[in-house]
PDB file of N, CA and C in Angstrom:
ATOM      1  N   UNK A   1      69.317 180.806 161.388  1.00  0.00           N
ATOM      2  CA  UNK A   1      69.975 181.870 162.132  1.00  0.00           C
ATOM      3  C   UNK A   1      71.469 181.907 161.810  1.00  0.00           C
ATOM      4  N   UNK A   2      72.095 180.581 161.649  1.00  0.00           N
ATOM      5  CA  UNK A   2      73.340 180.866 160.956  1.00  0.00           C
ATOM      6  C   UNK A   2      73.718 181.116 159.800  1.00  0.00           C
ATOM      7  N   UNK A   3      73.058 180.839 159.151  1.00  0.00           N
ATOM      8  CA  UNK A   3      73.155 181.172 157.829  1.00  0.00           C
ATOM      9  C   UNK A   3      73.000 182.774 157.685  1.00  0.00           C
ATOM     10  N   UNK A   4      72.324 183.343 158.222  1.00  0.00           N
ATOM     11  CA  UNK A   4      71.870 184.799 158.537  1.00  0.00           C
ATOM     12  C   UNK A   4      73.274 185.583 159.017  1.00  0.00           C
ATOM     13  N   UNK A   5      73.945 185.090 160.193  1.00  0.00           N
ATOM     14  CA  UNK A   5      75.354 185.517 160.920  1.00  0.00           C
ATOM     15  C   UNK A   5      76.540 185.379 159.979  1.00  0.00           C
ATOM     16  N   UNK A   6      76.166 184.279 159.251  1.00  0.00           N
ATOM     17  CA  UNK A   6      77.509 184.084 158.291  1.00  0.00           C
ATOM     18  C   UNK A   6      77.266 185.252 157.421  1.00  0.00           C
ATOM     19  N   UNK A   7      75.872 185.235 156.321  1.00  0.00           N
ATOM     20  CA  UNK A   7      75.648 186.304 155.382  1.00  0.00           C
ATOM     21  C   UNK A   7      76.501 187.644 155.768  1.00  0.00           C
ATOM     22  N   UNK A   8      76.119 188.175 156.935  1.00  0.00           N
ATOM     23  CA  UNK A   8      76.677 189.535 157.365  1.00  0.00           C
ATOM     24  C   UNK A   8      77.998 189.139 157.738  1.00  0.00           C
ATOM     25  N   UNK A   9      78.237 188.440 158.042  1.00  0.00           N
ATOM     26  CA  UNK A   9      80.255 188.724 158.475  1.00  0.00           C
ATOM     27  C   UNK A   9      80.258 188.645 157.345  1.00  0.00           C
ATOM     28  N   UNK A  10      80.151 187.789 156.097  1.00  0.00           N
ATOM     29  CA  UNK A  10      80.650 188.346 154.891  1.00  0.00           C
ATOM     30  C   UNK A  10      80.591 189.351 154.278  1.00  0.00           C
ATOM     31  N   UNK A  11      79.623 189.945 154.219  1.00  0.00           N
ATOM     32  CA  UNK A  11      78.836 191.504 154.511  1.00  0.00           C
ATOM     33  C   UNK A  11      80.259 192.405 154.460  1.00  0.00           C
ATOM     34  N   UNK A  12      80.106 192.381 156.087  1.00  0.00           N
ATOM     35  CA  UNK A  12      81.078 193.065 156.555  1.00  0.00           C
ATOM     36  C   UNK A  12      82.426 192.811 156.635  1.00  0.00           C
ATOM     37  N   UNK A  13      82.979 191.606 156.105  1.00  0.00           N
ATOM     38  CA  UNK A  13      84.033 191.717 155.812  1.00  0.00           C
ATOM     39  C   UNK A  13      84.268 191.824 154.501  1.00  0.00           C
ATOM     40  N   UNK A  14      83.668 191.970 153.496  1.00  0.00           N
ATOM     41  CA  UNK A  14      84.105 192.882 151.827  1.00  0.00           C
ATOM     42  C   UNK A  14      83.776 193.791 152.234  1.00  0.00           C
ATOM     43  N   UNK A  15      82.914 195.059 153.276  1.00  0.00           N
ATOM     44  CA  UNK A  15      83.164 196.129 153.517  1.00  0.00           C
ATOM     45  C   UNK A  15      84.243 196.608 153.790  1.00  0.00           C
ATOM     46  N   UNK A  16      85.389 195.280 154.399  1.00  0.00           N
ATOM     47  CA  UNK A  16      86.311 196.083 154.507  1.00  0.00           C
ATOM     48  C   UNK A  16      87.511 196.143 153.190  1.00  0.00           C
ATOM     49  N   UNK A  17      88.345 197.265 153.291  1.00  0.00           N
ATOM     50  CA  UNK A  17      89.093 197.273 151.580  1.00  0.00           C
ATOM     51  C   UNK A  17      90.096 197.914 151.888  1.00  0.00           C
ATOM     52  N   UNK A  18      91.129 197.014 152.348  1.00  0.00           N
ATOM     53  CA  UNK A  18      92.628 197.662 152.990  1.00  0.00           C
ATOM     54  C   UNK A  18      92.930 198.589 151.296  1.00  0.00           C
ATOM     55  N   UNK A  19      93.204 198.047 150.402  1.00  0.00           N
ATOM     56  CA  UNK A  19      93.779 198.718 149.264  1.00  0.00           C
ATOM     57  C   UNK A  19      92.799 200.116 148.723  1.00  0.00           C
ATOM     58  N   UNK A  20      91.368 200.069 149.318  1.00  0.00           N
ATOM     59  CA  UNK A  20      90.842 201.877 149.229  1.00  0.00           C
ATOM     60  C   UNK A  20      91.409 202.183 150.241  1.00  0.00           C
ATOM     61  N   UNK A  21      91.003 202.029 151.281  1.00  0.00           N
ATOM     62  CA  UNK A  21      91.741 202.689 152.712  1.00  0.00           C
ATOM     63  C   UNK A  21      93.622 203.213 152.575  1.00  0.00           C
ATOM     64  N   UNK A  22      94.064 202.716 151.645  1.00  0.00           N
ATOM     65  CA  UNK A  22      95.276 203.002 151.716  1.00  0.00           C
ATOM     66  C   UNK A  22      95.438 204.202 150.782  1.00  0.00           C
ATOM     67  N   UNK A  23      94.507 204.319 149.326  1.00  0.00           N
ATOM     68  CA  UNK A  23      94.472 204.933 148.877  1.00  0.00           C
ATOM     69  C   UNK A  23      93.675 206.419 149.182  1.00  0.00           C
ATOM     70  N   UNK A  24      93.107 206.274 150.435  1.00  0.00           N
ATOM     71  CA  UNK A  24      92.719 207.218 150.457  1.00  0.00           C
ATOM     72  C   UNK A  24      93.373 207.999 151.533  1.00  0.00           C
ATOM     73  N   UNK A  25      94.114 207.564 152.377  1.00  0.00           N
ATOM     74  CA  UNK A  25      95.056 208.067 152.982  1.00  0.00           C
ATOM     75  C   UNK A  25      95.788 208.156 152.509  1.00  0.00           C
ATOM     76  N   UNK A  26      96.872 208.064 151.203  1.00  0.00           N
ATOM     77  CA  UNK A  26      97.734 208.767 150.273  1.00  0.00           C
ATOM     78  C   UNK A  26      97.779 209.844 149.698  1.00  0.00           C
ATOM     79  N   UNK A  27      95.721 209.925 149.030  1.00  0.00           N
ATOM     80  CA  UNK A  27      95.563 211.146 148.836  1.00  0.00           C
ATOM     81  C   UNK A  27      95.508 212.081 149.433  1.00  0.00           C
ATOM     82  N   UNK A  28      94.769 211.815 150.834  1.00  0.00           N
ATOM     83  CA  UNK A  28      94.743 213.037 152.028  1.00  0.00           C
ATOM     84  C   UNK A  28      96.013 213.378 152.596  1.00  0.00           C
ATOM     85  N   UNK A  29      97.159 212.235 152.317  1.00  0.00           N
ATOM     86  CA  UNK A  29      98.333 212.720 152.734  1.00  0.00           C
ATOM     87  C   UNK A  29      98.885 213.553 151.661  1.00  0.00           C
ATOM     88  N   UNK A  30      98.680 213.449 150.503  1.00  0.00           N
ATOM     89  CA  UNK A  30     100.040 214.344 149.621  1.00  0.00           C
ATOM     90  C   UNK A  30      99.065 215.469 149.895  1.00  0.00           C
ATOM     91  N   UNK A  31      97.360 216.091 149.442  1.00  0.00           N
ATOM     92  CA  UNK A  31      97.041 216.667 149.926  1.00  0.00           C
ATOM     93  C   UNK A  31      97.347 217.605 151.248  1.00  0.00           C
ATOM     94  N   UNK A  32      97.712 217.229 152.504  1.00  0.00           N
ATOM     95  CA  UNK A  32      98.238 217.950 153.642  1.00  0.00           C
ATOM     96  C   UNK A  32      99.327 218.164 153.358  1.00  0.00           C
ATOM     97  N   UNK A  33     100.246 217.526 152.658  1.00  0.00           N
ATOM     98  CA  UNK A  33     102.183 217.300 152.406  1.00  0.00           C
ATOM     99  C   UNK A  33     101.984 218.605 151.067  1.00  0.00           C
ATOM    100  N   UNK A  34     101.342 218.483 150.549  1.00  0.00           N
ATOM    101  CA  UNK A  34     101.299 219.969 149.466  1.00  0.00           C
ATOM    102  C   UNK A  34     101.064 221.410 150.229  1.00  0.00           C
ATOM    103  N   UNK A  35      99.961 221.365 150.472  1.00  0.00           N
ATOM    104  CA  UNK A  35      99.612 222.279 151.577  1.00  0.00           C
ATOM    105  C   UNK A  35     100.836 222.857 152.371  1.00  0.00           C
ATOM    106  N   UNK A  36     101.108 222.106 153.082  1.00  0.00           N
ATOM    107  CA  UNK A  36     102.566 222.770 154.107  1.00  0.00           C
ATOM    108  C   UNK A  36     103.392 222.711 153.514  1.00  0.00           C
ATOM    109  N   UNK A  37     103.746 221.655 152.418  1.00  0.00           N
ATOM    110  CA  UNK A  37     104.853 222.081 151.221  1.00  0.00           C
ATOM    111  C   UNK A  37     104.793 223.774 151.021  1.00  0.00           C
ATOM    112  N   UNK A  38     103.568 223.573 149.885  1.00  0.00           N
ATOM    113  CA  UNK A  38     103.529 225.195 149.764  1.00  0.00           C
ATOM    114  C   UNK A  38     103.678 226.407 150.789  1.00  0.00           C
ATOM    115  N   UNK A  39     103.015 226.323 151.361  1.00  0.00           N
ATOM    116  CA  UNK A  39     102.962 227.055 152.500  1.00  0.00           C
ATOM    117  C   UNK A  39     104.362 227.475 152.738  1.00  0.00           C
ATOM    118  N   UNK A  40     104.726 226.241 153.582  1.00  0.00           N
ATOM    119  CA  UNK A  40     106.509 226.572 153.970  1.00  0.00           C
ATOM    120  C   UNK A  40     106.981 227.043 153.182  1.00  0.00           C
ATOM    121  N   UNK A  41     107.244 226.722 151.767  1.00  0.00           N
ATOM    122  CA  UNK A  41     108.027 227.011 150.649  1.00  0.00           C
ATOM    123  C   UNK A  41     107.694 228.401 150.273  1.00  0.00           C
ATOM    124  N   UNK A  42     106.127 228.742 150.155  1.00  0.00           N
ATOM    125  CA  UNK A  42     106.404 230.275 149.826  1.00  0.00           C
ATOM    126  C   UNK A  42     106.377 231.320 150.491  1.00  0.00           C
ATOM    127  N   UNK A  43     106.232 230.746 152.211  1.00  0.00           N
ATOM    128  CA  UNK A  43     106.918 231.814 153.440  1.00  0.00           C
ATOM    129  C   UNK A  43     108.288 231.952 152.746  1.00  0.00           C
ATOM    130  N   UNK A  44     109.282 230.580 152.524  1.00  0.00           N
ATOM    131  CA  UNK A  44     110.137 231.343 152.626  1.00  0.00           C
ATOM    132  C   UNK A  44     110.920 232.099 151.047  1.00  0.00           C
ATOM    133  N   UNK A  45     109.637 231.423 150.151  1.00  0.00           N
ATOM    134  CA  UNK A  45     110.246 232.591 149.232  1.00  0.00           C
ATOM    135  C   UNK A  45     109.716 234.054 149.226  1.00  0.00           C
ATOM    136  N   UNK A  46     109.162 234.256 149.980  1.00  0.00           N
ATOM    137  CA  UNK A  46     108.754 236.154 150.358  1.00  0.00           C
ATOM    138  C   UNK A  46     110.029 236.234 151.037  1.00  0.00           C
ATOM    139  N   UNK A  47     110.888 236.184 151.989  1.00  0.00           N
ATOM    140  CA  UNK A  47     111.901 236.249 152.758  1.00  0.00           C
ATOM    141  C   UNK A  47     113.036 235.835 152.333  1.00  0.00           C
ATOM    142  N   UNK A  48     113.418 234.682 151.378  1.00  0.00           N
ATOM    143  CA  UNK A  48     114.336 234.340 151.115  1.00  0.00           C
ATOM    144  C   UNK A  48     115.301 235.421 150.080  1.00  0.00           C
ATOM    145  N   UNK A  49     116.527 235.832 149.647  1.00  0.00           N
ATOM    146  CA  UNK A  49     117.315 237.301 148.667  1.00  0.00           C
ATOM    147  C   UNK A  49     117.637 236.510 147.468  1.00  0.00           C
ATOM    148  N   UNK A  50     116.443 235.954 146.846  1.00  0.00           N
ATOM    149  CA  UNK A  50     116.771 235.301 145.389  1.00  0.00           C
ATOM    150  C   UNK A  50     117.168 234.370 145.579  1.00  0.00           C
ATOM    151  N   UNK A  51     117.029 233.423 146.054  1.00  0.00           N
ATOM    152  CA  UNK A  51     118.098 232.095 146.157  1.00  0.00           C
ATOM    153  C   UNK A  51     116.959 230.964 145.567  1.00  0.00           C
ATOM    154  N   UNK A  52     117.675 229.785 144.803  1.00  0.00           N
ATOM    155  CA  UNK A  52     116.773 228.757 144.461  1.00  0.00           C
ATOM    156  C   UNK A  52     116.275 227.756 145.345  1.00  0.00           C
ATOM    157  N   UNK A  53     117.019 227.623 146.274  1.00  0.00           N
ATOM    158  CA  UNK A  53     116.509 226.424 146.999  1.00  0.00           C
ATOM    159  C   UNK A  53     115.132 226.358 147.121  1.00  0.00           C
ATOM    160  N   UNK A  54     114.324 227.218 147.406  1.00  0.00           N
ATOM    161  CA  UNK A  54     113.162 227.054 148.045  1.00  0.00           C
ATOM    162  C   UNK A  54     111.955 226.518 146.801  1.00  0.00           C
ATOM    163  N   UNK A  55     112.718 226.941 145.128  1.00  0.00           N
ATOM    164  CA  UNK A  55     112.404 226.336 144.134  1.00  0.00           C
ATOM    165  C   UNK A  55     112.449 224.593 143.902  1.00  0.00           C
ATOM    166  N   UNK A  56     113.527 224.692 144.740  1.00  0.00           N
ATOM    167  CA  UNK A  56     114.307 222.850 144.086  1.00  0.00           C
ATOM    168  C   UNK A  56     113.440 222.400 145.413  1.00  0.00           C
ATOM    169  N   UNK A  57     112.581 222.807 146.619  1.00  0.00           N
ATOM    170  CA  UNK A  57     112.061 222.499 147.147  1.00  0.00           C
ATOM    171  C   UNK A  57     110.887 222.113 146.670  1.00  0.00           C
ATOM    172  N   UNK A  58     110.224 222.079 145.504  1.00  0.00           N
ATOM    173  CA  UNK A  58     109.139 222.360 145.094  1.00  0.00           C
ATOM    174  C   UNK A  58     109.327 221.103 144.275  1.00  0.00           C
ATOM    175  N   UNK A  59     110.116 221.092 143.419  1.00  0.00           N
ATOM    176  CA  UNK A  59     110.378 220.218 142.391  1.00  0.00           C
ATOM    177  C   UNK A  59     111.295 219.040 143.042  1.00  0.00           C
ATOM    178  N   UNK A  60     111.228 218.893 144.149  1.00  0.00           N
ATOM    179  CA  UNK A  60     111.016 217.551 145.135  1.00  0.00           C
ATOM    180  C   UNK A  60     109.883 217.424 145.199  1.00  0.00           C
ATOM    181  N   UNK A  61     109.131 217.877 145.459  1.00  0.00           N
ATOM    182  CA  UNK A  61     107.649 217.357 145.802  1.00  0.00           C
ATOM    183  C   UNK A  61     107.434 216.704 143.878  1.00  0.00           C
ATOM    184  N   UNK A  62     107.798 217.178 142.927  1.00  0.00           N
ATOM    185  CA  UNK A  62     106.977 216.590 142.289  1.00  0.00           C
ATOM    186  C   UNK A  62     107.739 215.342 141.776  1.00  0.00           C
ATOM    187  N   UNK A  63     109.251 215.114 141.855  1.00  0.00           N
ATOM    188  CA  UNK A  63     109.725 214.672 141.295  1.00  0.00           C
ATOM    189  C   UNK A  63     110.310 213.451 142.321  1.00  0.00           C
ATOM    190  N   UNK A  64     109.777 213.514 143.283  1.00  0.00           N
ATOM    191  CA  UNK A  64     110.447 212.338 144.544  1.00  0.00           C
ATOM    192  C   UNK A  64     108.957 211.651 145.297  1.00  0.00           C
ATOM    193  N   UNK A  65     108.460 212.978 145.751  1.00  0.00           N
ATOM    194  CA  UNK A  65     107.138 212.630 146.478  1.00  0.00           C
ATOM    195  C   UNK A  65     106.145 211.456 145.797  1.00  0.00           C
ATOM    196  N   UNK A  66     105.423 212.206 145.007  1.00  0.00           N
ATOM    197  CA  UNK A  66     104.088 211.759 144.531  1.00  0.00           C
ATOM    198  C   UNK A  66     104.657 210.267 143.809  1.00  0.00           C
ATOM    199  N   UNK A  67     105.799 210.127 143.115  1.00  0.00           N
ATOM    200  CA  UNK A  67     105.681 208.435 142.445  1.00  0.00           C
ATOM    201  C   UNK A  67     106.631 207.870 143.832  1.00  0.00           C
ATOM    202  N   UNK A  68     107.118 207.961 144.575  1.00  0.00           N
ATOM    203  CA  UNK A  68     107.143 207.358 146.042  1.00  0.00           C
ATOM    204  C   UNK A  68     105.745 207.168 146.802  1.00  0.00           C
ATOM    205  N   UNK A  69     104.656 207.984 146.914  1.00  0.00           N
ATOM    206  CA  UNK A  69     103.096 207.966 147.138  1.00  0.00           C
ATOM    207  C   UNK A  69     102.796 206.723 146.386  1.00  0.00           C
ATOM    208  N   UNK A  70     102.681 206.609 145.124  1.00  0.00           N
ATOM    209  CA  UNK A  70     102.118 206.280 144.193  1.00  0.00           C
ATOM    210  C   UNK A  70     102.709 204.369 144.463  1.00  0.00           C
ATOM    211  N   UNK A  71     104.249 204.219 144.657  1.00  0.00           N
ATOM    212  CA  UNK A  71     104.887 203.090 144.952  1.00  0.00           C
ATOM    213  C   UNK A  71     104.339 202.069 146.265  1.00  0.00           C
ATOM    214  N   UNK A  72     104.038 203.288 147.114  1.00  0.00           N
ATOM    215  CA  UNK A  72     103.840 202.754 148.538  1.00  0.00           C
ATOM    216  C   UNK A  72     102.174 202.416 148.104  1.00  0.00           C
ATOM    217  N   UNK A  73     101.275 202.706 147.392  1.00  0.00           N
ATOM    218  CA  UNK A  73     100.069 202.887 147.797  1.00  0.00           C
ATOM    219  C   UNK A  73     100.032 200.849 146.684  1.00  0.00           C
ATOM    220  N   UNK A  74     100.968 200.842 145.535  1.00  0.00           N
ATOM    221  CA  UNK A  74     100.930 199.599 144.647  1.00  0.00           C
ATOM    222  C   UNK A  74     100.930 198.730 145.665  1.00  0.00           C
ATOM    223  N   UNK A  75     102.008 198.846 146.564  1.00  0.00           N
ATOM    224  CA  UNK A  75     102.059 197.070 147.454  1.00  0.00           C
ATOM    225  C   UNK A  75     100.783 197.329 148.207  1.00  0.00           C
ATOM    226  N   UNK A  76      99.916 198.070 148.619  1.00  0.00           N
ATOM    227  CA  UNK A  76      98.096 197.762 148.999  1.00  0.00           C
ATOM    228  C   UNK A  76      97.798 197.003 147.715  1.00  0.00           C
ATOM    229  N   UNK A  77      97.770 197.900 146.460  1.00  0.00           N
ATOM    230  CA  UNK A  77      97.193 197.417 145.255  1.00  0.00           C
ATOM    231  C   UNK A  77      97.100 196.046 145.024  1.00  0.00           C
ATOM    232  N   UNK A  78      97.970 195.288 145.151  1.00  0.00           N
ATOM    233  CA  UNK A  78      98.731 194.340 144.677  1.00  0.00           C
ATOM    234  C   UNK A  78      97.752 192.342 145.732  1.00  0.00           C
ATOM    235  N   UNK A  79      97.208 193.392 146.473  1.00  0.00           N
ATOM    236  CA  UNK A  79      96.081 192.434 147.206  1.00  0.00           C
ATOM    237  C   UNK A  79      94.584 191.778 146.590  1.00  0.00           C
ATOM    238  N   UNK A  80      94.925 190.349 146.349  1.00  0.00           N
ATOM    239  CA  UNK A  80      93.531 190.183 146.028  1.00  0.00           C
ATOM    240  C   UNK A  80      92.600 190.660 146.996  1.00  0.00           C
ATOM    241  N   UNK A  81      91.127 190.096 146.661  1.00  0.00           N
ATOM    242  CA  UNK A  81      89.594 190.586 146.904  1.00  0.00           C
ATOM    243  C   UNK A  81      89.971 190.043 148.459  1.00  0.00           C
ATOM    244  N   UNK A  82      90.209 188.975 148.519  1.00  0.00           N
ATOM    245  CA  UNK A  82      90.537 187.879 149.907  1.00  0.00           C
ATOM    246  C   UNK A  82      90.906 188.777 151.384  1.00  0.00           C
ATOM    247  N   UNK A  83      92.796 188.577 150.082  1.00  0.00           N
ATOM    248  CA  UNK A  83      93.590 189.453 151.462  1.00  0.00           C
ATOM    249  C   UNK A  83      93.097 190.588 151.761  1.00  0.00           C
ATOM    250  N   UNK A  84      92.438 191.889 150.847  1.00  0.00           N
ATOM    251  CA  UNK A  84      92.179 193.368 150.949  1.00  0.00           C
ATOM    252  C   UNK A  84      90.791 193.297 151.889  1.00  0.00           C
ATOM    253  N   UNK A  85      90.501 192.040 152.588  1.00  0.00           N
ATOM    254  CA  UNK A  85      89.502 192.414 153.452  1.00  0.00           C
ATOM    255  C   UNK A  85      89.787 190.812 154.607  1.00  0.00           C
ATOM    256  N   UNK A  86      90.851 191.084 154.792  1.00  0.00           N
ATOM    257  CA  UNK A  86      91.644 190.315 155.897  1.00  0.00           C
ATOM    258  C   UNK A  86      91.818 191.156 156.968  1.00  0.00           C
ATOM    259  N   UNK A  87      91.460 191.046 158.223  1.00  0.00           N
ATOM    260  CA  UNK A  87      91.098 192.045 159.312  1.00  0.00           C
ATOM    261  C   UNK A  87      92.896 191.479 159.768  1.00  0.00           C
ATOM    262  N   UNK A  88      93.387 190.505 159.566  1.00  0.00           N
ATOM    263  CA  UNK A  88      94.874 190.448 160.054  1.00  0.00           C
ATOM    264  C   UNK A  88      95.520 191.362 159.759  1.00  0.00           C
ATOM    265  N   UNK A  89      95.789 191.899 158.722  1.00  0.00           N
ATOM    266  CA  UNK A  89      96.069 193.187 158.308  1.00  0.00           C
ATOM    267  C   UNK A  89      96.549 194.091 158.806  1.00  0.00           C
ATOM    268  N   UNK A  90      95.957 194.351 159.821  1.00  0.00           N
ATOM    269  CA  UNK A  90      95.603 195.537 160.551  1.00  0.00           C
ATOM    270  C   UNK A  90      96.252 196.251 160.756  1.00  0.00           C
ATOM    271  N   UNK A  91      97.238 195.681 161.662  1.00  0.00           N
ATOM    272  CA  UNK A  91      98.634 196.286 161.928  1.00  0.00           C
ATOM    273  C   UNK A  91      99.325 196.204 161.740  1.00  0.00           C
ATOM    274  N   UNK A  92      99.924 195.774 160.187  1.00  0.00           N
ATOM    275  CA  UNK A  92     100.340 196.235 158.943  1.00  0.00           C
ATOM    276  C   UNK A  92      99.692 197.796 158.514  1.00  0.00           C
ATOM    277  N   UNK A  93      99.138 197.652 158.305  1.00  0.00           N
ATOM    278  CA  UNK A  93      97.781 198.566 157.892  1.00  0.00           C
ATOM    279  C   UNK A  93      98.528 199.747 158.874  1.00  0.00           C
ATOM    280  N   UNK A  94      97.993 200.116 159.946  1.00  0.00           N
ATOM    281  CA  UNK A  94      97.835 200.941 161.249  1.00  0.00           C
ATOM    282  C   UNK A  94      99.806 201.380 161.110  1.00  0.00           C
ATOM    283  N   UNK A  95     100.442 200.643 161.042  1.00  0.00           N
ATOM    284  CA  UNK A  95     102.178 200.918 160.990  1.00  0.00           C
ATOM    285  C   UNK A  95     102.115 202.069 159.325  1.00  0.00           C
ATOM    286  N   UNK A  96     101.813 201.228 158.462  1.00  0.00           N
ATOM    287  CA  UNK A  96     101.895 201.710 156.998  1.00  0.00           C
ATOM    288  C   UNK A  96     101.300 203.341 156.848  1.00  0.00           C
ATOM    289  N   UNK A  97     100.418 203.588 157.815  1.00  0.00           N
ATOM    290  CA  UNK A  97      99.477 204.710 157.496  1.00  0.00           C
ATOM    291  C   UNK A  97     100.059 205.543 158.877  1.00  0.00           C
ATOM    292  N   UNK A  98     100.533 205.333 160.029  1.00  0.00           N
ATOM    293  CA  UNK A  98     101.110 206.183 160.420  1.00  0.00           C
ATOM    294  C   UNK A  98     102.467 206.878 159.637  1.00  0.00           C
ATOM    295  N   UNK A  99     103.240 205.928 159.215  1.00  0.00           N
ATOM    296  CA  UNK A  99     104.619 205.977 158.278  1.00  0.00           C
ATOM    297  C   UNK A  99     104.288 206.757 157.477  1.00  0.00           C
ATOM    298  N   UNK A 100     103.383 207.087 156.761  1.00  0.00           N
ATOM    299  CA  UNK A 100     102.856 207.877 155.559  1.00  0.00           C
ATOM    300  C   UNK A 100     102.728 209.313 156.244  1.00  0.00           C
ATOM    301  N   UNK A 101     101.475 209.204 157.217  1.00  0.00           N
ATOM    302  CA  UNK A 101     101.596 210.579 158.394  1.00  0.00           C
ATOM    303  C   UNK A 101     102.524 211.307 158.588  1.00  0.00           C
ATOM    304  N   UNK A 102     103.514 210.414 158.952  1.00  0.00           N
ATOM    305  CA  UNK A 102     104.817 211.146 159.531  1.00  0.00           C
ATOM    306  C   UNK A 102     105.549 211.627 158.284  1.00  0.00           C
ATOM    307  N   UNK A 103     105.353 211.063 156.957  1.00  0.00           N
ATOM    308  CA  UNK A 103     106.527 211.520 156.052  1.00  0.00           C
ATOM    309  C   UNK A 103     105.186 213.002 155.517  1.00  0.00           C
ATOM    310  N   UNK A 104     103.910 212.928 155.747  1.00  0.00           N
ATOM    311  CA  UNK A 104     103.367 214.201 154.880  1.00  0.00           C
ATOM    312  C   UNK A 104     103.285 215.210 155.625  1.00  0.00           C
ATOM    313  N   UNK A 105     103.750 214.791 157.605  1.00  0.00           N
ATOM    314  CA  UNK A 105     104.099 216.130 157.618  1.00  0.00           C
ATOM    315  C   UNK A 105     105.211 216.280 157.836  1.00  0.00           C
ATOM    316  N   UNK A 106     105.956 215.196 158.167  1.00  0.00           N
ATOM    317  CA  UNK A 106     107.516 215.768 158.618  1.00  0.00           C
ATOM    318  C   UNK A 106     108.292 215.828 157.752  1.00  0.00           C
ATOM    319  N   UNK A 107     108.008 215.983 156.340  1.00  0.00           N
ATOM    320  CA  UNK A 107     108.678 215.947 155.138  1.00  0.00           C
ATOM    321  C   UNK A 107     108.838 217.608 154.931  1.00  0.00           C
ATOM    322  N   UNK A 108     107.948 217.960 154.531  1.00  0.00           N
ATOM    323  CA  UNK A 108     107.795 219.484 154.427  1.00  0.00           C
ATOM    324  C   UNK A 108     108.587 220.152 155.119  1.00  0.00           C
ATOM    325  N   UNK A 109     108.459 220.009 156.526  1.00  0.00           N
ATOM    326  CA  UNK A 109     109.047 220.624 157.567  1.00  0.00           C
ATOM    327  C   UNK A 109     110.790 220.152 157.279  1.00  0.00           C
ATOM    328  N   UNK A 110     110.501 218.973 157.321  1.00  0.00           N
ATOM    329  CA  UNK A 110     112.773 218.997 157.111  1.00  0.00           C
ATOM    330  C   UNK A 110     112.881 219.811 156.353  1.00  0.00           C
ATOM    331  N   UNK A 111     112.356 218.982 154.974  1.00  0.00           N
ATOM    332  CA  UNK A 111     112.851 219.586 153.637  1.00  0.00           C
ATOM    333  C   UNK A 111     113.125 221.706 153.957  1.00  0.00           C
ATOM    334  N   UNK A 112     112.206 222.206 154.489  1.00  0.00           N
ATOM    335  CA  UNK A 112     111.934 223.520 154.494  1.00  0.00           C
ATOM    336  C   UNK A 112     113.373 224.107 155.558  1.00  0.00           C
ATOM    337  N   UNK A 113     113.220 223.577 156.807  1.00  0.00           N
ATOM    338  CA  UNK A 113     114.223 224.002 157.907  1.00  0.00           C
ATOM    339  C   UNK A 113     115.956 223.491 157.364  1.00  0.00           C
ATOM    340  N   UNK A 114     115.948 222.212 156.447  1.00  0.00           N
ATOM    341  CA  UNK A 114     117.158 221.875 156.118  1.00  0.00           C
ATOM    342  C   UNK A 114     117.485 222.971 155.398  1.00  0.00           C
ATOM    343  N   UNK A 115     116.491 223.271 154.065  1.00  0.00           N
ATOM    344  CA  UNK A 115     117.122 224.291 152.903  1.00  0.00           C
ATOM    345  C   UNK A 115     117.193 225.685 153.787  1.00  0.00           C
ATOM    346  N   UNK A 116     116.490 225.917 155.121  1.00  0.00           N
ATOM    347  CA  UNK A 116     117.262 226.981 155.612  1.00  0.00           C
ATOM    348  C   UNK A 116     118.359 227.165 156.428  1.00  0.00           C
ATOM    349  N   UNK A 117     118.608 225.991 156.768  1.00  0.00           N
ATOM    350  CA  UNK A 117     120.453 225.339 157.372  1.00  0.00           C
ATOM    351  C   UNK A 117     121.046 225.840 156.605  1.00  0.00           C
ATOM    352  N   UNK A 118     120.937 225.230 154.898  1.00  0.00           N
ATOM    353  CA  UNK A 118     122.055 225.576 154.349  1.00  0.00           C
ATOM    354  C   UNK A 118     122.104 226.611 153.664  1.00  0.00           C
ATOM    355  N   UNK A 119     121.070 227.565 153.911  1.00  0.00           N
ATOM    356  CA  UNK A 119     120.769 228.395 152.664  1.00  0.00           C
ATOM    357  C   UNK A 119     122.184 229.648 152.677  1.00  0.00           C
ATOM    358  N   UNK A 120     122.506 229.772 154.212  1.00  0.00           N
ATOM    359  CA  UNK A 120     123.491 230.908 154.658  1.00  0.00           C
ATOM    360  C   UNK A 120     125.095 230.344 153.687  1.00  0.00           C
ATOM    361  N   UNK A 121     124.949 228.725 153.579  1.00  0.00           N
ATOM    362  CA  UNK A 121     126.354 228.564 152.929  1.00  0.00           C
ATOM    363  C   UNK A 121     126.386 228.992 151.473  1.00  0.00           C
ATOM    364  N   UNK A 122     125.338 229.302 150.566  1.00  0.00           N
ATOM    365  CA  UNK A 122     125.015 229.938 149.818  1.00  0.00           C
ATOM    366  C   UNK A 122     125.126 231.177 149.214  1.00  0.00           C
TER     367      UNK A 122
END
C-alpha cells in the first residue's frame, strides 16, 4: 500500500511543471498584451491628426515587450526536473504570474493614455 501512495505522489508531482506553467502564461499574456496593444493603438490611430506616437507605440511592443517576456519566462527555464515540480514554489510562482498579469494589461493601457498625455505637446 505504500509503495502504491509513494508511486502516485510521484505521479503527481512530475505532473507538476512550474517552467510549462510559466510558459504558458507568457504566451496568454503577450497574447492579451497584443490584443489591447492593438486595439488601443489603432483606436487611437483612427483619431489621432498624423502623429507617430501611436506608431512608436507599436514598435515597443516588439522591441521591449516580447524579449523582456522571453527573459522573465528563462529564470522558470533555468529549473531542473527536481525544482520545476517543487510545490514550494508556489508562491514564487503565484507573485511571478500575477506580475506578468499586471504588466499585459497595465502596459497597454499606460503606454496608450501616456502617449495621449503627451501627444497635445506635440
Amino acid at each position: 500500500m505504500n509503495k502504491a501512495l509513494e508511486q502516485t505522489q510521484e505521479r503527481s508531482s512530475l505532473k507538476l511543471d512550474w517552467r510549462r506553467k510559466i510558459s504558458d502564461h507568457v504566451a496568454y499574456g503577450l497574447l492579451v498584451y497584443t490584443g489591447l496593444h492593438i486595439f488601443l493603438t489603432m483606436t487611437q490611430l483612427k483619431s489621432a491628426s498624423g502623429t507617430v506616437l501611436p506608431y512608436f507605440a507599436l514598435v515597443v511592443l516588439v522591441a521591449a515587450i516580447i524579449p523582456a517576456c522571453r527573459l522573465f519566462e528563462m529564470r522558470w527555464d533555468r529549473l531542473s526536473d527536481a525544482e520545476a515540480a517543487d510545490p514550494a514554489l508556489a508562491p514564487a510562482f503565484r507573485r511571478e504570474v500575477v506580475l506578468l498579469w499586471l504588466a499585459a494589461i497595465g502596459l497597454p493601457l499606460t503606454i496608450t493614455f501616456g502617449f495621449l498625455a503627451i501627444a497635445p505637446l506635440f
